[in-house]
C-alpha atoms as a PDB file:
ATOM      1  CA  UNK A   1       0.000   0.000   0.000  1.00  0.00           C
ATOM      2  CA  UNK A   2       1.838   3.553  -1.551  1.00  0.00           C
ATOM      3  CA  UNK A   3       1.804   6.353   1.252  1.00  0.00           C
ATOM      4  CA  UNK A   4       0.630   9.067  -1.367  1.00  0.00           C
ATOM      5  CA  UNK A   5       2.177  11.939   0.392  1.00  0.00           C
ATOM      6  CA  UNK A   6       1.430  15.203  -1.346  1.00  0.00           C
ATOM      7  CA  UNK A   7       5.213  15.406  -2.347  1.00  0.00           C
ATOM      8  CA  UNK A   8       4.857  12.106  -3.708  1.00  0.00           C
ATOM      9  CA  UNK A   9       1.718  12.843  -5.590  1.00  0.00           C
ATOM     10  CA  UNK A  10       2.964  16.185  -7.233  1.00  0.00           C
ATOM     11  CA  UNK A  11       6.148  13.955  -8.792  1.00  0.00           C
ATOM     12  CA  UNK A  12       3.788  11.196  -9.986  1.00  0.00           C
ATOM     13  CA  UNK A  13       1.697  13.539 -11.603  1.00  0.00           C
ATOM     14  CA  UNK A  14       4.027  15.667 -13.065  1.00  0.00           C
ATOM     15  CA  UNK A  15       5.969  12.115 -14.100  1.00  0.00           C
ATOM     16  CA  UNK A  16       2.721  11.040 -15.992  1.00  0.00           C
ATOM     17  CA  UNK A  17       0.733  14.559 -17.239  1.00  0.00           C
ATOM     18  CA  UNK A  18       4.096  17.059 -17.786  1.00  0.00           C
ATOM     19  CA  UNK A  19       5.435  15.122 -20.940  1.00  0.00           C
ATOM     20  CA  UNK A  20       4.418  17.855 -23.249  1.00  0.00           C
ATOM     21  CA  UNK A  21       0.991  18.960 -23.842  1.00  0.00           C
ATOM     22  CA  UNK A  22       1.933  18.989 -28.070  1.00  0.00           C
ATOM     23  CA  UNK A  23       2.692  15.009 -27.232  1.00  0.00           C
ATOM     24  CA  UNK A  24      -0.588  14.399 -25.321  1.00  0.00           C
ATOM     25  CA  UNK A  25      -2.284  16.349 -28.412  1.00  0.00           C
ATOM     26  CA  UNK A  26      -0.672  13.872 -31.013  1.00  0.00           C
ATOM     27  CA  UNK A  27      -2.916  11.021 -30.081  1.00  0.00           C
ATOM     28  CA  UNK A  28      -5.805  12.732 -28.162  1.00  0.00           C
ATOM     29  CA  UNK A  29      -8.808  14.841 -29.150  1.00  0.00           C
ATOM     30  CA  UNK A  30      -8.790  18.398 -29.849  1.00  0.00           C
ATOM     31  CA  UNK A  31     -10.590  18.706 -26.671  1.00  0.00           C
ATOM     32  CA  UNK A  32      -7.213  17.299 -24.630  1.00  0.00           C
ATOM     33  CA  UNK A  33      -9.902  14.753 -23.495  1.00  0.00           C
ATOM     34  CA  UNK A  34      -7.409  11.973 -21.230  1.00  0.00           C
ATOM     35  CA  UNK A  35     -10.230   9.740 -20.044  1.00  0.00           C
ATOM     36  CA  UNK A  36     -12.568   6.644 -21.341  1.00  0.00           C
ATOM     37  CA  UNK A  37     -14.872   8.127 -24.004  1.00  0.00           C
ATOM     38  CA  UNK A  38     -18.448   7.021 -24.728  1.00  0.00           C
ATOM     39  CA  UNK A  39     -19.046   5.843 -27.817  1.00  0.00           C
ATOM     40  CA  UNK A  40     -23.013   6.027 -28.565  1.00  0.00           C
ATOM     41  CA  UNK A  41     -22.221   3.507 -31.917  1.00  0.00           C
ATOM     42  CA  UNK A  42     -19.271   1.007 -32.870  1.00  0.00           C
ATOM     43  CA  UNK A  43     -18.079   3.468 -35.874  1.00  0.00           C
ATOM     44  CA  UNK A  44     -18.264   6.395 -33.691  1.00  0.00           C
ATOM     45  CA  UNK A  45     -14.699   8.627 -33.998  1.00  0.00           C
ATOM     46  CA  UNK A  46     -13.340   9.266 -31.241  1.00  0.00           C
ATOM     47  CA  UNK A  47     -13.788  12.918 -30.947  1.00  0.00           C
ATOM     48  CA  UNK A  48     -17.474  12.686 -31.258  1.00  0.00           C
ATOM     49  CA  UNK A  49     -17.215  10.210 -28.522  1.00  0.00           C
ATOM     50  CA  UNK A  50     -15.028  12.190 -26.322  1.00  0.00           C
ATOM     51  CA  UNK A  51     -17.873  14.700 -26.533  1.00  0.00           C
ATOM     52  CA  UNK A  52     -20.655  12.220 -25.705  1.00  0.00           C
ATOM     53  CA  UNK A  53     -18.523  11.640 -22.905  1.00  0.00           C
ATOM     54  CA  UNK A  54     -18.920  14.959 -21.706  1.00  0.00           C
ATOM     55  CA  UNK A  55     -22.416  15.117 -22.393  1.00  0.00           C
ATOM     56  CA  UNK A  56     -23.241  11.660 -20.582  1.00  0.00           C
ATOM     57  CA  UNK A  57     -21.529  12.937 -17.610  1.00  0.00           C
ATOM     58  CA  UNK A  58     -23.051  16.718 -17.666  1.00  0.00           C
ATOM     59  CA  UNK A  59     -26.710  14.543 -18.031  1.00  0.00           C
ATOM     60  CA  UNK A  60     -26.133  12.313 -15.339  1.00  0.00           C
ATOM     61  CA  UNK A  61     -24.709  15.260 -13.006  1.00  0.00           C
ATOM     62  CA  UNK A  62     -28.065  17.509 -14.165  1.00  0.00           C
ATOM     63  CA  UNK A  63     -26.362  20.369 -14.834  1.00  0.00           C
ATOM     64  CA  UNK A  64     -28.217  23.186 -15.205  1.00  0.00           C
ATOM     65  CA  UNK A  65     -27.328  27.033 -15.598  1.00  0.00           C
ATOM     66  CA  UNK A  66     -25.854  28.931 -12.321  1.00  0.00           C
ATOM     67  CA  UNK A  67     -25.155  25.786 -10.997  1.00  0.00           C
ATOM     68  CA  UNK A  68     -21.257  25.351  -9.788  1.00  0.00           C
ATOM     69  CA  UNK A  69     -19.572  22.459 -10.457  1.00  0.00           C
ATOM     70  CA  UNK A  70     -15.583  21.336  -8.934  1.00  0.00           C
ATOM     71  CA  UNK A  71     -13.692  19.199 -11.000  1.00  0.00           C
ATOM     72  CA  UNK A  72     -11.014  17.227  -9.162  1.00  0.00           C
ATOM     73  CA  UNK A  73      -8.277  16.405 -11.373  1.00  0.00           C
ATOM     74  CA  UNK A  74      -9.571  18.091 -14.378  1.00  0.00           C
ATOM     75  CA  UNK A  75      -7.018  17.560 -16.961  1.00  0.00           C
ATOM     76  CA  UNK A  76      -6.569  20.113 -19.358  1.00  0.00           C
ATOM     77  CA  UNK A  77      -9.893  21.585 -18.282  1.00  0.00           C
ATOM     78  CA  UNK A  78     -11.882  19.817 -21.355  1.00  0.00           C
ATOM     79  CA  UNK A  79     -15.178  18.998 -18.896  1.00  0.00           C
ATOM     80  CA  UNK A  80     -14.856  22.777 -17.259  1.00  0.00           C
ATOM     81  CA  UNK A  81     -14.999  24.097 -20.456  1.00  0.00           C
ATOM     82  CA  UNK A  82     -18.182  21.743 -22.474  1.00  0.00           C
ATOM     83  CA  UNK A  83     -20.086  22.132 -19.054  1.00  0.00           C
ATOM     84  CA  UNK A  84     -19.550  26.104 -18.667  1.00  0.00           C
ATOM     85  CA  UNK A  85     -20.139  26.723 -22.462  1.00  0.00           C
ATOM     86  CA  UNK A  86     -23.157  24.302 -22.790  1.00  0.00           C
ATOM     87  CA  UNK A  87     -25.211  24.757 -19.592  1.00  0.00           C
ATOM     88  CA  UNK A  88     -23.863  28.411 -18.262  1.00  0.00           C
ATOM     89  CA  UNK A  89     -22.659  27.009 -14.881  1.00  0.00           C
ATOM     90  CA  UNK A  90     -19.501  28.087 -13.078  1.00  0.00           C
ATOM     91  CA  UNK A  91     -16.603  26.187 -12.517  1.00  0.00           C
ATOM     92  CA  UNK A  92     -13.343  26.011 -10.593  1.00  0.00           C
ATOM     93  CA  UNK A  93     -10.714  22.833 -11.326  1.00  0.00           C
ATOM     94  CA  UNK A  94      -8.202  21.477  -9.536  1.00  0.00           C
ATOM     95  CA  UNK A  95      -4.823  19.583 -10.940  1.00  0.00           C
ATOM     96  CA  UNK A  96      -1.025  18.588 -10.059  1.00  0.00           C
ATOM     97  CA  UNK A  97       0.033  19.392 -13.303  1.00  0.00           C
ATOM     98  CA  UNK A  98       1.495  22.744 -13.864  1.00  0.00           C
ATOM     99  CA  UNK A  99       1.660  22.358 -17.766  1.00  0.00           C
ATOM    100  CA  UNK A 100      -1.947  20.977 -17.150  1.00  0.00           C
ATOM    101  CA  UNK A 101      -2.999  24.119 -15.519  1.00  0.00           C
ATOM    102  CA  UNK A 102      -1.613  26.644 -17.667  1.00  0.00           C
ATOM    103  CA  UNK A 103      -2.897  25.200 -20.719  1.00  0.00           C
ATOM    104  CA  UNK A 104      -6.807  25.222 -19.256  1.00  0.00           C
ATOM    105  CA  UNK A 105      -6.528  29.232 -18.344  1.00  0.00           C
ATOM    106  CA  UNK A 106      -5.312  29.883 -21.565  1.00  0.00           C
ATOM    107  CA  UNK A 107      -8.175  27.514 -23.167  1.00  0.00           C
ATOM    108  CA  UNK A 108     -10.525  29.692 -20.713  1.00  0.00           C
ATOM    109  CA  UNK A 109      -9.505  33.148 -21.937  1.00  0.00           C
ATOM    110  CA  UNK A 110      -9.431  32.271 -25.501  1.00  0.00           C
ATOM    111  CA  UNK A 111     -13.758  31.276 -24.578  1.00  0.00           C
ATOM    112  CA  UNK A 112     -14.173  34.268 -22.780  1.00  0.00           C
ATOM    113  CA  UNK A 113     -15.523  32.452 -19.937  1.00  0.00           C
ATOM    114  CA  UNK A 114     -12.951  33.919 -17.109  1.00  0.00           C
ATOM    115  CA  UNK A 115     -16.452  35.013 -15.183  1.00  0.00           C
ATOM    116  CA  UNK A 116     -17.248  31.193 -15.224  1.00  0.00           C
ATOM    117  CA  UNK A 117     -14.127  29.206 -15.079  1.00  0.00           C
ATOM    118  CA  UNK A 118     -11.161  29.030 -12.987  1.00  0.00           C
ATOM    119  CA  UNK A 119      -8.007  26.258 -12.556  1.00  0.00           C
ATOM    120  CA  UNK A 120      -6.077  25.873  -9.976  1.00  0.00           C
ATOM    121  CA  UNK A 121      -2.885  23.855  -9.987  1.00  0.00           C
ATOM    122  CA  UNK A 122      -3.648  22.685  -6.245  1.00  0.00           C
ATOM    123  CA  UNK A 123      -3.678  19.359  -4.376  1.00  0.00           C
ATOM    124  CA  UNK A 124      -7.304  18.287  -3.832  1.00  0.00           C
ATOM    125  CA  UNK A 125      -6.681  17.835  -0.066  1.00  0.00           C
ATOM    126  CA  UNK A 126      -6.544  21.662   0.575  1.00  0.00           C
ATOM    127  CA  UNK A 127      -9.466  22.600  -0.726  1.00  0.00           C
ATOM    128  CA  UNK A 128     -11.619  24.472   2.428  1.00  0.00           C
ATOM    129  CA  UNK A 129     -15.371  25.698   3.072  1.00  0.00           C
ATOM    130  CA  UNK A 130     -18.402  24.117   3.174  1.00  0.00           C
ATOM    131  CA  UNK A 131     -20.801  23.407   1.118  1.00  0.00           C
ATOM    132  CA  UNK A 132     -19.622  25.270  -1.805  1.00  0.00           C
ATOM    133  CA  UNK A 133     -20.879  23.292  -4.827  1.00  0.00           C
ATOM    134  CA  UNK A 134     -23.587  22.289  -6.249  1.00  0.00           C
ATOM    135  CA  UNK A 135     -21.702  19.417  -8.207  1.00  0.00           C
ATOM    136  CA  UNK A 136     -18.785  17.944  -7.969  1.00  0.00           C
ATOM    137  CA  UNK A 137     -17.102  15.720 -10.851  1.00  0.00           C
ATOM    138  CA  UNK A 138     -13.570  13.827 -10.421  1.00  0.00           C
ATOM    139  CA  UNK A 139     -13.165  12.241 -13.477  1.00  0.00           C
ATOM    140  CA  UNK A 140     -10.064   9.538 -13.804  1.00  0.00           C
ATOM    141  CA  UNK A 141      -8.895  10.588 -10.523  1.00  0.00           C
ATOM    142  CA  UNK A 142      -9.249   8.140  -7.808  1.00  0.00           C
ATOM    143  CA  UNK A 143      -6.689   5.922  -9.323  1.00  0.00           C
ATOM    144  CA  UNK A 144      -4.115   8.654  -7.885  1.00  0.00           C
ATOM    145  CA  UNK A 145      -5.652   9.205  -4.595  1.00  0.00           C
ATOM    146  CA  UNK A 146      -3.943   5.436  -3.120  1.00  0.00           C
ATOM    147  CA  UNK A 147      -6.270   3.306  -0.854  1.00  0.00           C
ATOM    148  CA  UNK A 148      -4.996   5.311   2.463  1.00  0.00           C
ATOM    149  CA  UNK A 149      -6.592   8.499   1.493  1.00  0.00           C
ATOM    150  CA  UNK A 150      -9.866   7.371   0.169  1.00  0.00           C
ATOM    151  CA  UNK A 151     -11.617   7.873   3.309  1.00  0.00           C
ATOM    152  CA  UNK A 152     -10.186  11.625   3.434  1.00  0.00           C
ATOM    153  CA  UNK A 153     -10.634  11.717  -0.332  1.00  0.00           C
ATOM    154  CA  UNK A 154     -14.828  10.985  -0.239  1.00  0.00           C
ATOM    155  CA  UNK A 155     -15.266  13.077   3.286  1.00  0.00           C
ATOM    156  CA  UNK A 156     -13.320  15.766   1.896  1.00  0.00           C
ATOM    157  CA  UNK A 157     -15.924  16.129  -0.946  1.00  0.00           C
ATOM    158  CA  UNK A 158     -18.933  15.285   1.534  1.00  0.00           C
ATOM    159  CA  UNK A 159     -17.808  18.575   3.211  1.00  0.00           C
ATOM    160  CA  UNK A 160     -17.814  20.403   0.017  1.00  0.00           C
ATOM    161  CA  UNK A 161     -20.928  19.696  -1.663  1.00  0.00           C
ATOM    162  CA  UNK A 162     -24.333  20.946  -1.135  1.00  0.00           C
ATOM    163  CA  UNK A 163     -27.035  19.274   0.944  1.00  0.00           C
ATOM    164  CA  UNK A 164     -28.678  18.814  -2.450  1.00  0.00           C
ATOM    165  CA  UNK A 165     -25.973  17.715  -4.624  1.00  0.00           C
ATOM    166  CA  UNK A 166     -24.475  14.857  -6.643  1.00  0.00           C
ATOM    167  CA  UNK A 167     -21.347  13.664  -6.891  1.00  0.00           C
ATOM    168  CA  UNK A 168     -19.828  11.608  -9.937  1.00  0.00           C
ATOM    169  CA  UNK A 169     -17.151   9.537 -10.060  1.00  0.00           C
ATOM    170  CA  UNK A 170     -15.111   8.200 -12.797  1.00  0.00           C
ATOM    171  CA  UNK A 171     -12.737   5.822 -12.062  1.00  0.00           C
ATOM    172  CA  UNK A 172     -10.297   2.782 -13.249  1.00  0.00           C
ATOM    173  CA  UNK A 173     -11.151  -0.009 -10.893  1.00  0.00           C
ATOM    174  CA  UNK A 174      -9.992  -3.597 -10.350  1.00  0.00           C
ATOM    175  CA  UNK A 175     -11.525  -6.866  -9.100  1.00  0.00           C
ATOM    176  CA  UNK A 176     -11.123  -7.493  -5.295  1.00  0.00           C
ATOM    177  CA  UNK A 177      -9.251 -10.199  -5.896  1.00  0.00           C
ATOM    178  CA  UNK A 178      -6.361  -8.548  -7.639  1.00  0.00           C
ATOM    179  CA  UNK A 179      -2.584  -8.910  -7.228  1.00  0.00           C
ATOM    180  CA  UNK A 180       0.548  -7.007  -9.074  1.00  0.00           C
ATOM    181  CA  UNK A 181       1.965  -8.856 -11.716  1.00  0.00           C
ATOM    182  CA  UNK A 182       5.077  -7.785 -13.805  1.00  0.00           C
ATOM    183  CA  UNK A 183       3.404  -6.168 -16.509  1.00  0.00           C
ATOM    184  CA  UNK A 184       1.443  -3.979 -13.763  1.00  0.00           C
ATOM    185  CA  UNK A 185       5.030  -3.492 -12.236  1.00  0.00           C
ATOM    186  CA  UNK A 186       5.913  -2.598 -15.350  1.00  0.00           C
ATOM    187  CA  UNK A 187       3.225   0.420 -15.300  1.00  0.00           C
ATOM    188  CA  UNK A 188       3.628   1.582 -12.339  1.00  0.00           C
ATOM    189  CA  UNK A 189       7.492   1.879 -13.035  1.00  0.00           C
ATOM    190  CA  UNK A 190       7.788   3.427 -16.723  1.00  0.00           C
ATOM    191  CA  UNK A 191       4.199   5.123 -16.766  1.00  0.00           C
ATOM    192  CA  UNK A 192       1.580   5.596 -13.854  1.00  0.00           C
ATOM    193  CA  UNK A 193       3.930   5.841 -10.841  1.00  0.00           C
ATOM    194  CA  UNK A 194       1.480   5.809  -7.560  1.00  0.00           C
ATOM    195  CA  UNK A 195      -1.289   4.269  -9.122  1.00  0.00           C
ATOM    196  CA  UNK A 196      -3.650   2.075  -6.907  1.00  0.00           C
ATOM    197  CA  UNK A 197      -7.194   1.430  -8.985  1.00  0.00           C
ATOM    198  CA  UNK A 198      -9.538   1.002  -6.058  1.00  0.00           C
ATOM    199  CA  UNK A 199     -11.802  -2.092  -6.607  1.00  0.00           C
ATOM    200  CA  UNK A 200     -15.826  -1.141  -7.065  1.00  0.00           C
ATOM    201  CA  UNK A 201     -16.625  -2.489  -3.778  1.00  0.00           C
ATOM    202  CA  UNK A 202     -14.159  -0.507  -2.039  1.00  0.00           C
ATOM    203  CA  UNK A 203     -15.543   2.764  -3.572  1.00  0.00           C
ATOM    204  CA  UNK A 204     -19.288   2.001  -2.647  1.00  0.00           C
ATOM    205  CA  UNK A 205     -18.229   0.842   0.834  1.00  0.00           C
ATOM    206  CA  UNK A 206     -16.657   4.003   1.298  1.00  0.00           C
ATOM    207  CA  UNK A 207     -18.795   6.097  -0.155  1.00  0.00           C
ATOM    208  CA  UNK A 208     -21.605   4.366   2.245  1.00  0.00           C
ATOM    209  CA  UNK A 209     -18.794   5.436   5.753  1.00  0.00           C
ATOM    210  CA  UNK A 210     -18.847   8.705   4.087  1.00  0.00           C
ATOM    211  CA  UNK A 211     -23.022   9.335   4.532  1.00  0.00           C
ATOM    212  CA  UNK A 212     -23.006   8.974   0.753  1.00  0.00           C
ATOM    213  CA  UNK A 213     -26.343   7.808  -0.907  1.00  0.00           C
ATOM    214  CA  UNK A 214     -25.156   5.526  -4.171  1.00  0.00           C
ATOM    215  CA  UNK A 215     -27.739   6.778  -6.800  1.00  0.00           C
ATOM    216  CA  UNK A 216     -26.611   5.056 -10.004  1.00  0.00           C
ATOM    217  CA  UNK A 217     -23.275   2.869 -11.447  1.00  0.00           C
ATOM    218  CA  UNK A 218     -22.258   2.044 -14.876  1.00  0.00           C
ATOM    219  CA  UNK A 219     -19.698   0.064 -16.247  1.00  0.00           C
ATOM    220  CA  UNK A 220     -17.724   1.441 -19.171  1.00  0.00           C
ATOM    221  CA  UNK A 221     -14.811  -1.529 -19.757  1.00  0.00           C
ATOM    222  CA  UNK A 222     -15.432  -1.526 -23.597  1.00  0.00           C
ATOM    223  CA  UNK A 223     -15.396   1.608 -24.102  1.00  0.00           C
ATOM    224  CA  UNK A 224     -12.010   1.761 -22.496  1.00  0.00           C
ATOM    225  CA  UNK A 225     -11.012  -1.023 -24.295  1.00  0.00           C
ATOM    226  CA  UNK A 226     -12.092   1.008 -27.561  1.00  0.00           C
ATOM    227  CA  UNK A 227     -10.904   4.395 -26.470  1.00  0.00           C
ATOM    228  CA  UNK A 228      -7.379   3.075 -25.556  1.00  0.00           C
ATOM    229  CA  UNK A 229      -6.643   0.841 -28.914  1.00  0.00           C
ATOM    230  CA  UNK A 230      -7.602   4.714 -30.451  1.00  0.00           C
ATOM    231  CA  UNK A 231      -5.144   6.108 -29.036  1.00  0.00           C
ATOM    232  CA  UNK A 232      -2.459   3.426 -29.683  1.00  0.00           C
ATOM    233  CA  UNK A 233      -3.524   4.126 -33.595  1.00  0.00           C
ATOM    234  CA  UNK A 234      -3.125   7.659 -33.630  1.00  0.00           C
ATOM    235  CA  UNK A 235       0.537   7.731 -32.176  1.00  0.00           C
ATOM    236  CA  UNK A 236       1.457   5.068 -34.696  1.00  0.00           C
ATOM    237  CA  UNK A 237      -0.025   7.594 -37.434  1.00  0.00           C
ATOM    238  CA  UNK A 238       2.182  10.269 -35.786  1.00  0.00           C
ATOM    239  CA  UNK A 239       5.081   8.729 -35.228  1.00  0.00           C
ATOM    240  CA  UNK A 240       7.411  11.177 -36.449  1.00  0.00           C
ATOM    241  CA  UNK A 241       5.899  14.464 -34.863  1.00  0.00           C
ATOM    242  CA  UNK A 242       5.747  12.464 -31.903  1.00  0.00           C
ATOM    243  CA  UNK A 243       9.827  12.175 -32.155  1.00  0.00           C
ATOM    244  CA  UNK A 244       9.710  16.595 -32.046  1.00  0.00           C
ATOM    245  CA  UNK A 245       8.832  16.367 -28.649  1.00  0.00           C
ATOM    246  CA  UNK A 246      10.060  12.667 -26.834  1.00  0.00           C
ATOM    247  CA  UNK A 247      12.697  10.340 -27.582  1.00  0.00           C
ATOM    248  CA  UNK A 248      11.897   6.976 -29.511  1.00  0.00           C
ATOM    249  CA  UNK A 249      11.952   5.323 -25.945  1.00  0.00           C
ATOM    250  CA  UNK A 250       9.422   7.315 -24.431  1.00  0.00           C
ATOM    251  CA  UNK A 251       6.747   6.792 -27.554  1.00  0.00           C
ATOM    252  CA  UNK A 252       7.340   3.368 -27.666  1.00  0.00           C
ATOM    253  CA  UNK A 253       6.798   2.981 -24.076  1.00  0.00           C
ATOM    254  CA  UNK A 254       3.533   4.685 -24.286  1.00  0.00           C
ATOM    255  CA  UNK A 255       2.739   2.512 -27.294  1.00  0.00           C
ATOM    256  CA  UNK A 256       3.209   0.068 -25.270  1.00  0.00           C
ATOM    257  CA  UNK A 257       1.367   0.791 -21.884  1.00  0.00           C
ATOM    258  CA  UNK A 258      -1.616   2.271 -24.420  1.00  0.00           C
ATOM    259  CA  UNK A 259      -1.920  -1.460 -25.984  1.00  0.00           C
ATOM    260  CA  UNK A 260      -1.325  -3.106 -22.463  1.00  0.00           C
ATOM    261  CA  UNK A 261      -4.305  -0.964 -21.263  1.00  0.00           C
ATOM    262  CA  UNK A 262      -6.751  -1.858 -24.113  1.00  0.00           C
ATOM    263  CA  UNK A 263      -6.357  -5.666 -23.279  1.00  0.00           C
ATOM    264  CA  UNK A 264      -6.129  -5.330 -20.032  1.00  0.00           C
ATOM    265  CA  UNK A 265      -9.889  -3.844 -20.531  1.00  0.00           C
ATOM    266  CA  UNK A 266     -10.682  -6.347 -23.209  1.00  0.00           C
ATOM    267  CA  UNK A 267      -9.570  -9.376 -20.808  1.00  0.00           C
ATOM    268  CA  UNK A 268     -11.357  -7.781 -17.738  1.00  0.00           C
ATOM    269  CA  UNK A 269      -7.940  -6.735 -15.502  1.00  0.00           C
ATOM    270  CA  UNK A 270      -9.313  -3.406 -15.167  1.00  0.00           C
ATOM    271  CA  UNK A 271     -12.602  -1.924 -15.381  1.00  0.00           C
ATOM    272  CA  UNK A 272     -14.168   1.520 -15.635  1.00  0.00           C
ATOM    273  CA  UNK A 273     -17.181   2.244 -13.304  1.00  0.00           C
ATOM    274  CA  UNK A 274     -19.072   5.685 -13.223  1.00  0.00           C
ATOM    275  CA  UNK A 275     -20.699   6.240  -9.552  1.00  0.00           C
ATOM    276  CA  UNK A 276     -23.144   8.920  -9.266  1.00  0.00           C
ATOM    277  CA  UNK A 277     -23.826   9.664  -5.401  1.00  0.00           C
ATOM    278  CA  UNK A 278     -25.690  11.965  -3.017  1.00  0.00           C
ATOM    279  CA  UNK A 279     -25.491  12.989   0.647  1.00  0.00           C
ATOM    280  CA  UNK A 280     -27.706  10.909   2.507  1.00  0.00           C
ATOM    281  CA  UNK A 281     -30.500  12.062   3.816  1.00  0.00           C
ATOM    282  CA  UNK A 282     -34.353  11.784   5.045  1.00  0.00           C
ATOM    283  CA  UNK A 283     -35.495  13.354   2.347  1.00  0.00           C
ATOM    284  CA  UNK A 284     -35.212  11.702  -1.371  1.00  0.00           C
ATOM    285  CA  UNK A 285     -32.314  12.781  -3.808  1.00  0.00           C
ATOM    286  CA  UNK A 286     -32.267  15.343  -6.276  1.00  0.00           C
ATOM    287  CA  UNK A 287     -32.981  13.107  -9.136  1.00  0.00           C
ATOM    288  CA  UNK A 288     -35.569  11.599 -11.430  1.00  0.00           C
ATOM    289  CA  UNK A 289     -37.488   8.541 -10.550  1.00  0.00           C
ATOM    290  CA  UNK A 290     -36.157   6.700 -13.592  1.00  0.00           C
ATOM    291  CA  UNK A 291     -32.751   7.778 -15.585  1.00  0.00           C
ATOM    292  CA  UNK A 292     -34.699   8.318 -18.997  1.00  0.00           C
ATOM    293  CA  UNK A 293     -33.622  12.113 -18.721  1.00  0.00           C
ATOM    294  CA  UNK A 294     -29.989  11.071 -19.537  1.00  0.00           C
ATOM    295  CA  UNK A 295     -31.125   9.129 -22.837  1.00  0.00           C
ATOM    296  CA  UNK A 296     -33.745  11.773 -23.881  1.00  0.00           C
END
């Protein structure tokens, strides 16, 4: 079990996110979008799917204008941006990575939405008040918080959200019954230093010790699977810009951990679970009866 100190945290971080943002943009989306996309058909591209991504998450979340939304671990700020320009809520992000960081507030300006959106490169852990947000997103970032922090990780958001809010969480997971082996070694080494995938279990039990409500959860393995061999593709098609901005041993690790991923998703190693959650209380959660609002 990793101690995930915040020293340790910033390093794996910046060892996995400050590569180069033109290296990152070789294989993904124009939106920068680093997580499992959703992809509504098989022949779906994967930048239309990166956007239903961001819609299926915004529909699940019910976002709706004035609302304010924190995004733990928000990347290159692609969610901030699709939820702020789409449903006129405000937004404030949170990331380790400086080169992360910079490139969202630039992103930001060039929209004109200063007035709505705002990134921080700050650990998650020092965020204070209470009950700031109506929604809170963390999207491909509880595989960095380590198993020992979970329990701070889920109060720390209890404390933050409204009374009448929803949480989502988008997350790698693996079975309960998993063990390293070398090619997850291997990972963890060359790639995703830190990482500890919490298994599905684990998140609902702590969500429950956290006076979380679980509302909804949905599996997303093949779309991993998909989104992953994309991105193996698109390097190979790029191989020789990719060369302008990392050395041959760096792209073919990635080529490699990419492809490792996609199987490991295909074989059912690794899965990817989205957990929508409320505050428990008396009264019944700010949703629908039935989820036919996210389909409509």
């Amino acid at each position: 079990m990793l101690r995930h100190t915040r020293a340790r945290d910033r390093h794996s971080i910046a060892h996995h996110y400050d590569i180069s943002n033109d290296f990152y943009g070789l294989f993904l989306d124009p939106n920068m979008a680093y997580t499992c996309a959703y992809f509504l058909e098989e022949e779906t591209d994967l930048e239309r799917a990166q956007l239903a991504k961001f819609e299926h998450i915004a529909r699940k979340l019910r976002l709706k204008p004035y609302q304010s939304l924190l995004d733990i671990g928000c990347g290159w700020g692609s969610f901030i941006v699709h939820a702020c320009k789409h449903y006129g809520i405000t937004a404030h992000g949170v990331t380790l990575s400086r080169q992360q960081a910079n490139y969202a507030n630039d992103w930001i300006r060039r929209e004109g939405l200063e007035d709505q959106a705002l990134v921080e490169y700050r650990d998650y852990r020092d965020l204070v008040g209470e009950a700031q947000y109506d929604r809170v997103s963390a999207i491909g970032i509880v595989e960095h918080v380590g198993y020992r922090n979970l329990a701070r990780y889920f109060h720390g958001i209890q404390r933050l959200l409204k009374d009448n809010g929803l949480f989502l969480n988008h997350g790698i997971s693996r079975a309960r019954e998993w063990r390293p082996n070398p090619g997850s070694d291997w990972i963890s080494d060359k790639v995703f230093p830190e990482g500890e995938p919490p298994s599905l279990s684990t998140v609902i039990t702590q969500l429950e010790d956290t006076a979380f409500e679980v509302q909804d959860v949905e599996d997303l393995r093949a779309h991993y699977a998909k989104t992953c061999a994309e991105w193996v593709k698109r390097l190979q098609r790029n191989h020789e810009a990719c060369l302008r901005h990392v050395d041959e041993q760096t792209y073919r690790t990635w080529i490699l951990y990419l492809a490792m991923s996609s199987i490991y998703f295909e074989e059912g190693q690794i899965f990817l679970y989205q957990v929508l959650a409320t505050k428990r209380m008396e009264r019944f959660a700010p949703v629908p009866l039935t989820r036919e609002d996210i389909y409509a």
